[in-house]
N, C-alpha and C. Protein backbone atom coordinates (compact mmCIF):
# COMPACT_ATOMS: atom_id res chain seq x y z
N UNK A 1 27.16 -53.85 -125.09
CA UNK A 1 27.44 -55.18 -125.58
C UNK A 1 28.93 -55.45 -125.51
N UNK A 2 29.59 -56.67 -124.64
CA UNK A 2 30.73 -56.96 -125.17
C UNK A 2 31.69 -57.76 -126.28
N UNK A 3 32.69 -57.73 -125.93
CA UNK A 3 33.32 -58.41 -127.54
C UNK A 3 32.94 -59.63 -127.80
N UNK A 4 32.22 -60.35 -126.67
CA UNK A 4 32.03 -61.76 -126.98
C UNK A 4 30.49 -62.32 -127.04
N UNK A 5 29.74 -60.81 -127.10
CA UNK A 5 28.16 -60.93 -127.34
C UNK A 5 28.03 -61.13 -128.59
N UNK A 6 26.61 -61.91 -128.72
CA UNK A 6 26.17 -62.43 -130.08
C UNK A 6 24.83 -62.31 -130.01
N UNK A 7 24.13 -62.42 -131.00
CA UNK A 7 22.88 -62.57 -131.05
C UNK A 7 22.13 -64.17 -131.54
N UNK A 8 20.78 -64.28 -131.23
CA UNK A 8 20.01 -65.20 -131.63
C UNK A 8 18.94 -64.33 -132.12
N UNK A 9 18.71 -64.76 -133.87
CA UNK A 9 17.43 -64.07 -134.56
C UNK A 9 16.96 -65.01 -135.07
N UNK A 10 15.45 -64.50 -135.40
CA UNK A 10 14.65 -65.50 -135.64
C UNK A 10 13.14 -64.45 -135.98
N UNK A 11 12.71 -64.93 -137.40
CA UNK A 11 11.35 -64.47 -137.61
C UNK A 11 10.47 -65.24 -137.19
N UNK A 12 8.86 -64.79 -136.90
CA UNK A 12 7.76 -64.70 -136.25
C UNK A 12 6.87 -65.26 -137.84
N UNK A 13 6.92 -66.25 -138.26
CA UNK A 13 6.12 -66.53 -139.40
C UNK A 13 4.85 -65.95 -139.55
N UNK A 14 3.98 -66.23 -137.95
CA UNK A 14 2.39 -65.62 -137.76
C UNK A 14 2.76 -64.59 -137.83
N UNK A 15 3.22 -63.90 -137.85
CA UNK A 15 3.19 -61.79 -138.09
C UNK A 15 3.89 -61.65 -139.34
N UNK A 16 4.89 -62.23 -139.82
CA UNK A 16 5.64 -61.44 -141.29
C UNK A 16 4.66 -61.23 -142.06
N UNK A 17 4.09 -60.38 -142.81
CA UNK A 17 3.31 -60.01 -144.40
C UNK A 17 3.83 -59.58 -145.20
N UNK A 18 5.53 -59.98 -145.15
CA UNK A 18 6.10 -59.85 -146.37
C UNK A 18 6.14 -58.83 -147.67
N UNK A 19 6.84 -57.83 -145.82
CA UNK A 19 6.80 -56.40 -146.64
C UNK A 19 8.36 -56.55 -146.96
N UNK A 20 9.12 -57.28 -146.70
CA UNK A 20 10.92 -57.07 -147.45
C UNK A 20 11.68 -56.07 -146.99
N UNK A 21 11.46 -55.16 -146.05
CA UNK A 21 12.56 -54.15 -145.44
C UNK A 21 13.14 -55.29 -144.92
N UNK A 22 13.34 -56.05 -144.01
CA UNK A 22 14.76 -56.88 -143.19
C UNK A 22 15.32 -57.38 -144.84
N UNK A 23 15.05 -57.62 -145.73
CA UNK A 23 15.82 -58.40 -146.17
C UNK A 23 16.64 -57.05 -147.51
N UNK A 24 15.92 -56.21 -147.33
CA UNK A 24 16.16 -55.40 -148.10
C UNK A 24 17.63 -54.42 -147.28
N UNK A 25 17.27 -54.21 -145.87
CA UNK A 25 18.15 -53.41 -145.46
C UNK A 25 19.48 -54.70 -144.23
N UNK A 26 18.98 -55.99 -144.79
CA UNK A 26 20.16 -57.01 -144.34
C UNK A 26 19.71 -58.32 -144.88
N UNK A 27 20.88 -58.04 -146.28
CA UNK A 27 20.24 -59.32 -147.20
C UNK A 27 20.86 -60.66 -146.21
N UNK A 28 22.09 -60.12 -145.82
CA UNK A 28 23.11 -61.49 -145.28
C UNK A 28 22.65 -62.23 -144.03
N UNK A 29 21.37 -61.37 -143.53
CA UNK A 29 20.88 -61.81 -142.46
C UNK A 29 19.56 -62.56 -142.90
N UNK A 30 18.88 -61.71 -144.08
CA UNK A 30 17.46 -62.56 -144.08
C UNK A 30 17.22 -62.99 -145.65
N UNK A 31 16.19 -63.94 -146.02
CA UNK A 31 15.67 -63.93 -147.33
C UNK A 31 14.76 -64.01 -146.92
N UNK A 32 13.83 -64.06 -148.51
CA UNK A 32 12.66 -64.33 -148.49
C UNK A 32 12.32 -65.85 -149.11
N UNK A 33 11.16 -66.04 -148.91
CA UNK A 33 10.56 -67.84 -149.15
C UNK A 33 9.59 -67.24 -150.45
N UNK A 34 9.05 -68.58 -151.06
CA UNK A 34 8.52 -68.24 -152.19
C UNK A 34 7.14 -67.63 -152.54
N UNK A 35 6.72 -67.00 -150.83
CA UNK A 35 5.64 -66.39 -150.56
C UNK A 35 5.99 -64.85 -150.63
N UNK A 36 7.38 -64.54 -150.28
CA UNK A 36 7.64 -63.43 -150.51
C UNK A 36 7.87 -63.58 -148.62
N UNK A 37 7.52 -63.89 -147.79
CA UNK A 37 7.86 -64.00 -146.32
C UNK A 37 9.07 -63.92 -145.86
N UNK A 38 9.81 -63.21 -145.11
CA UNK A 38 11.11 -63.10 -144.48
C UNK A 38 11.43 -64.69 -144.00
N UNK A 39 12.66 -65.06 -144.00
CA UNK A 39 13.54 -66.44 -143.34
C UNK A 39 14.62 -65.77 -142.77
N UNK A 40 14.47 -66.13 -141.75
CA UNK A 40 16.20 -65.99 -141.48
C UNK A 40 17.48 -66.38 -142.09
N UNK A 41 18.33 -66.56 -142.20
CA UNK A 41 19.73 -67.06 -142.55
C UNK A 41 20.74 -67.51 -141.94
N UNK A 42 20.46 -66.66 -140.98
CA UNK A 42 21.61 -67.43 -139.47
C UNK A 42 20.65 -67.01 -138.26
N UNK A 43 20.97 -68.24 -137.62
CA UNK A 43 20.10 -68.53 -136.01
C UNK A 43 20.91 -67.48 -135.14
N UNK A 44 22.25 -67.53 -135.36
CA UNK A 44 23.17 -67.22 -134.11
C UNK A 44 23.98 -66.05 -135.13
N UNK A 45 24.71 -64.56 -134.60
CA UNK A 45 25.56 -64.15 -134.95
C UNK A 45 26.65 -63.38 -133.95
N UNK A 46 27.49 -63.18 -134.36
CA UNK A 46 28.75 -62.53 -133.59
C UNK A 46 29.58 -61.60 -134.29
N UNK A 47 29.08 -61.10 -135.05
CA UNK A 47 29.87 -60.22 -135.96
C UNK A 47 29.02 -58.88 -135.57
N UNK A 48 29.79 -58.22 -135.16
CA UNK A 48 29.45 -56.85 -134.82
C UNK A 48 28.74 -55.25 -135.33
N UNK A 49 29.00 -55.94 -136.93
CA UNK A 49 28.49 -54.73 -137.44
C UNK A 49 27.03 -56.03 -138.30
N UNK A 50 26.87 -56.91 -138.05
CA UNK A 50 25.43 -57.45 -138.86
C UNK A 50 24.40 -57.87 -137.40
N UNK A 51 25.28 -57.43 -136.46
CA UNK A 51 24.08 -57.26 -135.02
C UNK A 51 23.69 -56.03 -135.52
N UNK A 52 24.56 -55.46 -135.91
CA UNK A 52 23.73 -53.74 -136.35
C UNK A 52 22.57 -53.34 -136.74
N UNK A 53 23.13 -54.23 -137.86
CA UNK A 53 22.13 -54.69 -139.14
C UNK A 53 20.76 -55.48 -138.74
N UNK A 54 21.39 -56.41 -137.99
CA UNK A 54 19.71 -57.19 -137.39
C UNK A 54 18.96 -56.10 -136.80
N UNK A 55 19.61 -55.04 -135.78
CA UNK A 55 18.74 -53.89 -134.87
C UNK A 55 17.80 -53.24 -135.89
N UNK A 56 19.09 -52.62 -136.96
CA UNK A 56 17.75 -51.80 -137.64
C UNK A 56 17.03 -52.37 -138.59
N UNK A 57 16.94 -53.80 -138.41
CA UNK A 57 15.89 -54.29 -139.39
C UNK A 57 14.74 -54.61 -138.67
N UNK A 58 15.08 -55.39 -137.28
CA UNK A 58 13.57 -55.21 -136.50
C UNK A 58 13.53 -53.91 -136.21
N UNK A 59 14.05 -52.98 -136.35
CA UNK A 59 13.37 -51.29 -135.82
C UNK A 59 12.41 -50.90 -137.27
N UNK A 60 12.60 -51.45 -138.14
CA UNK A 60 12.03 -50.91 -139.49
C UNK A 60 10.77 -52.06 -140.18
N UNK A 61 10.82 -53.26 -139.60
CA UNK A 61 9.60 -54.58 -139.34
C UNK A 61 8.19 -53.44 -139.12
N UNK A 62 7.21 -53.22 -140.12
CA UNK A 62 6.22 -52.73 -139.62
C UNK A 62 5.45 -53.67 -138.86
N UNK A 63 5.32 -54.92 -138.85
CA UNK A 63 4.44 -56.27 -137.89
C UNK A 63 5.40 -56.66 -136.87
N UNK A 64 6.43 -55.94 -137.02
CA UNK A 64 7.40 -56.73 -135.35
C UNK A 64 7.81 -58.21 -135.37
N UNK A 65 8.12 -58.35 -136.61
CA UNK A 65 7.73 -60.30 -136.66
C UNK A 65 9.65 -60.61 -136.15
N UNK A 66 10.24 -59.59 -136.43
CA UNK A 66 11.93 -60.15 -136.44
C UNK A 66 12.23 -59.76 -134.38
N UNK A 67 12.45 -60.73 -134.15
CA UNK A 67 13.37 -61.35 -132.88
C UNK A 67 14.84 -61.84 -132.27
N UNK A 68 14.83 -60.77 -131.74
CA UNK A 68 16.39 -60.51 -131.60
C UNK A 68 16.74 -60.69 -130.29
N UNK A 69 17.63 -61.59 -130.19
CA UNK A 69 17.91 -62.32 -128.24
C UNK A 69 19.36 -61.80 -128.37
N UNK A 70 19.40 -61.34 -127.40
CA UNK A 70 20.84 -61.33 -126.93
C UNK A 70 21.36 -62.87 -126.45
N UNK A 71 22.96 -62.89 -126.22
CA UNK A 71 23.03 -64.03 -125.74
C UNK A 71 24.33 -63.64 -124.85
């Protein structure tokens, strides 16, 4: 990745079951809704160490619902 890569994230509403690891292991990236369901927080990021943070939160998504684009 270079210095001027960013990401686009975005949860999968039809798959979250609102198990709370993304938001648990990257609050600044995700919340939850009043179902208990992951939201995102930011569409777009560029900060280098909360791309981190987005990786290992879809690596730890047991339904795969979190989506992570390079850009």
């Amino acid at each position: 990745m270079g210095s001027n890569t960013g990401i686009d994230l975005r949860v999968d509403p039809d798959k979250c079951q609102g198990h709370a690891r993304c938001s648990a292991l990257a609050p600044e990236l995700f919340q939850l809704d009043e179902f208990g369901n992951a939201r995102e927080r930011l569409r777009s990021c560029f900060d280098p160490a909360l791309i981190e943070r987005a990786y290992v939160a879809r690596a730890n998504c047991p339904e795969e619902a979190i989506i992570v684009s390079e850009r």
